[in-house]
C-alpha atoms as a PDB file:
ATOM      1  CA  UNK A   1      15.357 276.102   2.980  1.00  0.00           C
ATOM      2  CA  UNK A   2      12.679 275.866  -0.010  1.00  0.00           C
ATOM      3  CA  UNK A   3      10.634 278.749  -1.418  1.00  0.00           C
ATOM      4  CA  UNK A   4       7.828 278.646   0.969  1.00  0.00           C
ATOM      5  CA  UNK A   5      10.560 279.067   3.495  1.00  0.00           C
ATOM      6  CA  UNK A   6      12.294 282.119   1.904  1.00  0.00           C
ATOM      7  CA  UNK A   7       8.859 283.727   1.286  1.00  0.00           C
ATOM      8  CA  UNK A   8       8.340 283.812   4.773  1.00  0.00           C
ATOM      9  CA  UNK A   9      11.140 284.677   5.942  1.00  0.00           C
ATOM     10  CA  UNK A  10      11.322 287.241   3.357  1.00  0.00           C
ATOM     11  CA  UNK A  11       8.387 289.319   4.685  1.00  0.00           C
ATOM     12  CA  UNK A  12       9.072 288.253   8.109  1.00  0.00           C
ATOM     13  CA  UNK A  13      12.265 290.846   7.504  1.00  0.00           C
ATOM     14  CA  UNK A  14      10.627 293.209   5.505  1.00  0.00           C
ATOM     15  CA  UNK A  15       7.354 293.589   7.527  1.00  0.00           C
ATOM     16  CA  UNK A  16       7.275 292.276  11.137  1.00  0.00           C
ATOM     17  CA  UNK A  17       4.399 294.029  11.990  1.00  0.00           C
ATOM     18  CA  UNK A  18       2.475 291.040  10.167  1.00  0.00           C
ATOM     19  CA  UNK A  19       2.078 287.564  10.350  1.00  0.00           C
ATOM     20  CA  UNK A  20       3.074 285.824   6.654  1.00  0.00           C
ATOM     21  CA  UNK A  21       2.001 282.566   7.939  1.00  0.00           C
ATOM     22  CA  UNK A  22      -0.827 282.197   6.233  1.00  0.00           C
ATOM     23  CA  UNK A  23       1.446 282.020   3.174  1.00  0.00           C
ATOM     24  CA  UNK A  24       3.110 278.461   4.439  1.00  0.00           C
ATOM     25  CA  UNK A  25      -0.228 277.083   4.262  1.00  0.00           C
ATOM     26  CA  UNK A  26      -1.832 278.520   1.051  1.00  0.00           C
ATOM     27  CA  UNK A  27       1.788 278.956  -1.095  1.00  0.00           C
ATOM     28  CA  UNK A  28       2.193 274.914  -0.070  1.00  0.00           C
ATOM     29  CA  UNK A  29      -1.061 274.232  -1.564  1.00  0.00           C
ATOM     30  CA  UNK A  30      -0.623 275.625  -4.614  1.00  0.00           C
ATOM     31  CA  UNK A  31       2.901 274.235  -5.082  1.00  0.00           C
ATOM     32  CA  UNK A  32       1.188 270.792  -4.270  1.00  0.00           C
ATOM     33  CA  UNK A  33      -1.543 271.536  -6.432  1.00  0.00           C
ATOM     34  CA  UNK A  34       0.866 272.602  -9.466  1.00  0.00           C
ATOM     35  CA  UNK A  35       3.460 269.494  -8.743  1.00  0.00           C
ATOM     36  CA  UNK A  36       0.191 267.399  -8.951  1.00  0.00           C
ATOM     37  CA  UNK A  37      -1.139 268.969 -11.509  1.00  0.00           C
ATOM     38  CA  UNK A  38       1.874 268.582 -13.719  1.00  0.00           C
ATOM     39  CA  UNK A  39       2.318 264.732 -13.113  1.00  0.00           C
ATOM     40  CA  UNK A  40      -1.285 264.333 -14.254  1.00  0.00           C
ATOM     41  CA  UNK A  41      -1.096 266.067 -17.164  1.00  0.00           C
ATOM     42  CA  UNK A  42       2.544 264.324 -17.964  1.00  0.00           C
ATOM     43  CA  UNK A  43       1.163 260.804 -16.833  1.00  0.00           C
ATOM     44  CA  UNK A  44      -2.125 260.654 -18.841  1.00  0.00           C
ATOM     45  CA  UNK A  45      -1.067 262.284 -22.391  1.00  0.00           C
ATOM     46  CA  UNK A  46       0.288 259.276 -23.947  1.00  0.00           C
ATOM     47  CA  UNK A  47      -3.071 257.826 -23.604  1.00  0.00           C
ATOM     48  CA  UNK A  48      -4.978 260.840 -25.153  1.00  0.00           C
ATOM     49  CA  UNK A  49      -6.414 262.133 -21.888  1.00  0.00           C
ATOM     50  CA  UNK A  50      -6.492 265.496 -20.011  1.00  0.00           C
ATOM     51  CA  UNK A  51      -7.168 265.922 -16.214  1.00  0.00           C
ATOM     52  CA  UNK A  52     -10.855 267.141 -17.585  1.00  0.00           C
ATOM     53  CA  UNK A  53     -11.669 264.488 -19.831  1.00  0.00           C
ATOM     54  CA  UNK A  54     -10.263 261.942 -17.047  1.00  0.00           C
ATOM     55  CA  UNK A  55     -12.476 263.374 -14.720  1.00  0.00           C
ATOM     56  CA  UNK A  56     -15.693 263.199 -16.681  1.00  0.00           C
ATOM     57  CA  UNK A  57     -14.527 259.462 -17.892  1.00  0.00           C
ATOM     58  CA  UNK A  58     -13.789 258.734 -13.982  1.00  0.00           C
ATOM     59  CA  UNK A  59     -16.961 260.434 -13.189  1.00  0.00           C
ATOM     60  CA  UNK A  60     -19.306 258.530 -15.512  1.00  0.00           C
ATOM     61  CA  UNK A  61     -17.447 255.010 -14.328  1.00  0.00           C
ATOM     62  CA  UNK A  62     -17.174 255.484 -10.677  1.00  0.00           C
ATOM     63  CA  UNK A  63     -21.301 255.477 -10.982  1.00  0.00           C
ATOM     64  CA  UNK A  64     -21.673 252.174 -12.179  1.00  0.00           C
ATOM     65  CA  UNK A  65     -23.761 250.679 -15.011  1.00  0.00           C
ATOM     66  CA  UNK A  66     -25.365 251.639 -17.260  1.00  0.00           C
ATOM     67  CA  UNK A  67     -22.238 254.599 -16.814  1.00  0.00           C
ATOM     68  CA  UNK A  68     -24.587 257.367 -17.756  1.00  0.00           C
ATOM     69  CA  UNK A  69     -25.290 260.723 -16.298  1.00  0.00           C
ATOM     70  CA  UNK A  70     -26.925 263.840 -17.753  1.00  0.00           C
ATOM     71  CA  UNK A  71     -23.844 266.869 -18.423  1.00  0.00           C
ATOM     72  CA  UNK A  72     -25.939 268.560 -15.549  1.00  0.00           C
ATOM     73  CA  UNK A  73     -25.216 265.487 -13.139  1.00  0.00           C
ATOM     74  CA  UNK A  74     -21.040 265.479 -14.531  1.00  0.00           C
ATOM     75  CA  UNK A  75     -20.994 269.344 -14.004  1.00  0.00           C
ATOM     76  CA  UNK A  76     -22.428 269.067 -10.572  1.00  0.00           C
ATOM     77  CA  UNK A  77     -20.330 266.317  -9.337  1.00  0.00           C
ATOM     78  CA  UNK A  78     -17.072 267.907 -10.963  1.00  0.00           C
ATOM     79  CA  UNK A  79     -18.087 271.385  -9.571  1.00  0.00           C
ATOM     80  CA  UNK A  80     -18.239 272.539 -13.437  1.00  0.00           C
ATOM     81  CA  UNK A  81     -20.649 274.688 -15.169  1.00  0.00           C
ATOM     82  CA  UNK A  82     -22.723 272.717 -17.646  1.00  0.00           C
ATOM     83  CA  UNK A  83     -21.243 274.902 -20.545  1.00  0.00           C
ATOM     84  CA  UNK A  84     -17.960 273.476 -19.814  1.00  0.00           C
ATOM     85  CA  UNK A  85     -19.012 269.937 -19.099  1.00  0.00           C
ATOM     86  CA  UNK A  86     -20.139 270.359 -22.771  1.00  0.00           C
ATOM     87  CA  UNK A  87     -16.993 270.927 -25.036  1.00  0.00           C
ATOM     88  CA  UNK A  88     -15.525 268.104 -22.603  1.00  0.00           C
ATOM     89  CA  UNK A  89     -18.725 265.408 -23.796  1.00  0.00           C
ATOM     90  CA  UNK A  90     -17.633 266.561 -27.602  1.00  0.00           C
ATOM     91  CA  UNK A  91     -14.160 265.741 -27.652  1.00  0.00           C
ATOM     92  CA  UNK A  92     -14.974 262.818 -25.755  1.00  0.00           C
ATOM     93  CA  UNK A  93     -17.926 261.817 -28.042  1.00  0.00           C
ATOM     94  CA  UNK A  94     -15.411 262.347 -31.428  1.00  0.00           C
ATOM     95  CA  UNK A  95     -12.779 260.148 -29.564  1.00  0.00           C
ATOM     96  CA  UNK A  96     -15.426 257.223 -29.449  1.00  0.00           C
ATOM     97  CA  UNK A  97     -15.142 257.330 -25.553  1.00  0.00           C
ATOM     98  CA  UNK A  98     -18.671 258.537 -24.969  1.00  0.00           C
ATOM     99  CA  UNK A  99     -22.325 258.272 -26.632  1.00  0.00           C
ATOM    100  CA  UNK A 100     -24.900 260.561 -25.649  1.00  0.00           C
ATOM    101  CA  UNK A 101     -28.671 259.438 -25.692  1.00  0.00           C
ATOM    102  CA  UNK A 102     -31.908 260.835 -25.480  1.00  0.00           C
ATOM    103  CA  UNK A 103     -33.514 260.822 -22.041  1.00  0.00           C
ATOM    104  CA  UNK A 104     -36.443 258.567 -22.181  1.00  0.00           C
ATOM    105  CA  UNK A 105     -38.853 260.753 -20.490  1.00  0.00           C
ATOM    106  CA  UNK A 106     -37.630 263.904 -21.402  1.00  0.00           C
ATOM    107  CA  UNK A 107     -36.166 264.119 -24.875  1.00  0.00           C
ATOM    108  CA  UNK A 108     -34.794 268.072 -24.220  1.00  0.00           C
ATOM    109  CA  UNK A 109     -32.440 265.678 -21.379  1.00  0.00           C
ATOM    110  CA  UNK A 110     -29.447 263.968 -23.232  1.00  0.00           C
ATOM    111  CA  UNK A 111     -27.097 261.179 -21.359  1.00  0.00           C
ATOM    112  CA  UNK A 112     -23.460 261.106 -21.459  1.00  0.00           C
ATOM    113  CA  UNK A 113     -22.661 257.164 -21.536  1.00  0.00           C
ATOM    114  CA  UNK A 114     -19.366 255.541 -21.376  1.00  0.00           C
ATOM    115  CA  UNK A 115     -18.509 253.296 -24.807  1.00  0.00           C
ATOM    116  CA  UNK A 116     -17.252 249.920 -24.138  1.00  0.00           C
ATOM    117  CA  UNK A 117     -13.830 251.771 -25.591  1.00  0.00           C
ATOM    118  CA  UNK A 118     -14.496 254.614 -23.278  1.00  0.00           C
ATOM    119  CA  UNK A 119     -15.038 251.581 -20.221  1.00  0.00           C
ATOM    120  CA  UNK A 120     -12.072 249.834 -21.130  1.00  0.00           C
ATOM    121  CA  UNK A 121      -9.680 252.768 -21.227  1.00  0.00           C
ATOM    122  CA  UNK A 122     -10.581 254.373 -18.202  1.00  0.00           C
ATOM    123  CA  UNK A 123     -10.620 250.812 -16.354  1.00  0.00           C
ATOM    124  CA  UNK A 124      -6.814 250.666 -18.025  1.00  0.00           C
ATOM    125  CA  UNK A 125      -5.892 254.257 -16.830  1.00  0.00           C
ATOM    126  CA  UNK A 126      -7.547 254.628 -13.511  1.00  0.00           C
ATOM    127  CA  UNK A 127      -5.652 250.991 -11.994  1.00  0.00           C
ATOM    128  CA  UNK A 128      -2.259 252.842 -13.462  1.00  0.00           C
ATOM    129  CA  UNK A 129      -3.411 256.337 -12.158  1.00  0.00           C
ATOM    130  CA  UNK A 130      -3.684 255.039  -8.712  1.00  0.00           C
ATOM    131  CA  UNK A 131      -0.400 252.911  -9.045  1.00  0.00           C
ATOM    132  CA  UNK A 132       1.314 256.356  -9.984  1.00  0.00           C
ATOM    133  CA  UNK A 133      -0.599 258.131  -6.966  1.00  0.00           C
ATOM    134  CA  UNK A 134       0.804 255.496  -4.740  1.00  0.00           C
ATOM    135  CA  UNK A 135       3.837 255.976  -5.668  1.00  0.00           C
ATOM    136  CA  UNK A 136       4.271 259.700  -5.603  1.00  0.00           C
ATOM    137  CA  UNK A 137       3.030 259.116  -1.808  1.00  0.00           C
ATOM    138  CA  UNK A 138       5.079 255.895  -0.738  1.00  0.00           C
ATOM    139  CA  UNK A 139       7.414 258.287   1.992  1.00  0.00           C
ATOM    140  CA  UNK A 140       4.239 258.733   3.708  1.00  0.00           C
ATOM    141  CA  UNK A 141       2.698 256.138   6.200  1.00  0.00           C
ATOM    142  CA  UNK A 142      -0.759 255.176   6.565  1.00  0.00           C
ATOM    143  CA  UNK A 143      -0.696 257.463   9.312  1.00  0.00           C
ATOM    144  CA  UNK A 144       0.582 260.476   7.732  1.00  0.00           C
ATOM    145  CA  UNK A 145      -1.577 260.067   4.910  1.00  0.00           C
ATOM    146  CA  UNK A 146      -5.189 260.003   6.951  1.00  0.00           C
ATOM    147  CA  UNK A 147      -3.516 263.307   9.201  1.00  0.00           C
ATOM    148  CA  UNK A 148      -2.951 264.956   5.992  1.00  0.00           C
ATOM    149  CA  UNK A 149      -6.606 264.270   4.491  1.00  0.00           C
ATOM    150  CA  UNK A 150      -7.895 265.078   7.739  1.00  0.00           C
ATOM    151  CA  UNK A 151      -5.917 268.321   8.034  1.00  0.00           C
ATOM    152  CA  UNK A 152      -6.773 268.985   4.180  1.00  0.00           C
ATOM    153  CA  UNK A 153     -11.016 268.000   4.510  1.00  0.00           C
ATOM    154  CA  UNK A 154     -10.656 270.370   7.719  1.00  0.00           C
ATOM    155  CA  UNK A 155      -9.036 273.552   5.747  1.00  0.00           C
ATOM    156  CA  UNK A 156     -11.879 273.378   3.042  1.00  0.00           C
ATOM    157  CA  UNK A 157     -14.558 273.283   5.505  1.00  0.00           C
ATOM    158  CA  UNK A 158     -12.340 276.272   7.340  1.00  0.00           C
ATOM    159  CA  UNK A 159     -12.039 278.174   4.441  1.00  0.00           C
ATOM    160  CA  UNK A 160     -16.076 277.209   2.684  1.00  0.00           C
ATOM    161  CA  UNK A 161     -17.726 278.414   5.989  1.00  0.00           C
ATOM    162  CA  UNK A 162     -15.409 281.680   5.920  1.00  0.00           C
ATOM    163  CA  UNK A 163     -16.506 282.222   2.234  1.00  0.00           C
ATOM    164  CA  UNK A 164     -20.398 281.526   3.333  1.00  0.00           C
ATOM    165  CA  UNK A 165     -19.612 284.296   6.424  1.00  0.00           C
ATOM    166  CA  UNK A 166     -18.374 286.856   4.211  1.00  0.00           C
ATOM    167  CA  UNK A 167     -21.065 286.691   1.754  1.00  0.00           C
ATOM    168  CA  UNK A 168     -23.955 286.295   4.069  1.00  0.00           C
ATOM    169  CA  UNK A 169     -22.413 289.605   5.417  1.00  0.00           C
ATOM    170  CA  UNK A 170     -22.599 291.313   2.444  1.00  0.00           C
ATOM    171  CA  UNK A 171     -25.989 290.511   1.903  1.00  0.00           C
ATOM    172  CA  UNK A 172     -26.791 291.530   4.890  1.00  0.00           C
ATOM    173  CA  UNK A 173     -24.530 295.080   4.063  1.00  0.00           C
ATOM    174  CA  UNK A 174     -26.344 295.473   1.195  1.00  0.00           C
ATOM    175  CA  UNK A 175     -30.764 295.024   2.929  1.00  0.00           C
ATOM    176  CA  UNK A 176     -32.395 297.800   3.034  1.00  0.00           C
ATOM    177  CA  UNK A 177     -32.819 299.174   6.511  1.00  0.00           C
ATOM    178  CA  UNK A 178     -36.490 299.969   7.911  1.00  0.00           C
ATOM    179  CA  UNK A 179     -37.094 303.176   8.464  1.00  0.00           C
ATOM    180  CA  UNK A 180     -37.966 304.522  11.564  1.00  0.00           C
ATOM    181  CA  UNK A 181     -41.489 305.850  12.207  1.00  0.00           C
ATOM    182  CA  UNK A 182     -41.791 309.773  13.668  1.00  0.00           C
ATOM    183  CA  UNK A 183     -43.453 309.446  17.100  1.00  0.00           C
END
């Protein structure tokens, strides 16, 4: 039995009244997201990186030449506030693995461009990343692999749509009501 397991059944015993499953979905996510989380982190610090600065190095090459997007276009795409997207651009920048340029047409608009050292590094990493990925997945079939990243695209759509619910409900809570005219 793992954790997940014991949870359950913990509060299955303790309060029957209620149904704990929602637990063996959302405590297996984050033990997922932790164990993945943790190999990343492990895997990609001998060659300098973070997850954050791999993601905005990823980002910028998974666009294709010239490798350039504003920190507005990075944040967006890495669902990132442009505040953050900028101390990631520094450290990137000081490491030689980024340049940022003026816009041509708007010089308040600066570009975040890969570096040929910025190209070459991520080229290195993200063939090894995906090497690493495949490996951490090899007991699972083609098969299992497309039901889980169904099951997975399905539960954030689940979970987005009950997020937009309860907020549109609140807003609604919150209109003012018109008042009713004396007849």
């Amino acid at each position: 039995m793992d954790t997940v397991e014991k949870v359950l059944d913990d509060w299955r015993r303790e309060r029957p009244d209620l149904d704990p499953s929602p637990i063996g979905v959302f405590g297996r996510l984050r033990r997922v997201a932790e164990l993945s989380r943790h190999e990343l982190e492990g895997y990609l610090a001998p060659y300098g990186l973070t997850p954050k600065s791999f993601d905005v190095l990823a980002n910028l090459r998974r666009g294709g030449p010239p490798y350039r997007k504003t920190p507005s276009e990075l944040a967006e795409s890495s669902l990132l506030s442009s505040g953050a997207m900028t101390g990631r651009l520094d450290s990137l920048e000081k490491a030689g693995l980024i340049r940022r340029s003026p816009h041509p047409g708007d010089r308040r608009v600066m570009f975040a461009e890969l570096t040929p050292a910025g190209i070459e590094l991520i080229d290195e990493v993200f063939a090894l990343h995906l090497a690493n990925e495949e490996t951490l997945l090899e007991g699972l079939d083609r098969a299992a692999r497309e039901e889980i990243a169904g099951a997975l695209a399905l539960l954030e759509r689940t979970i987005q749509d009950a997020v937009a619910k309860r907020e549109a409900e609140a807003v609604a809570a919150r209109a003012p009501r018109p008042r009713r005219r004396p007849r």
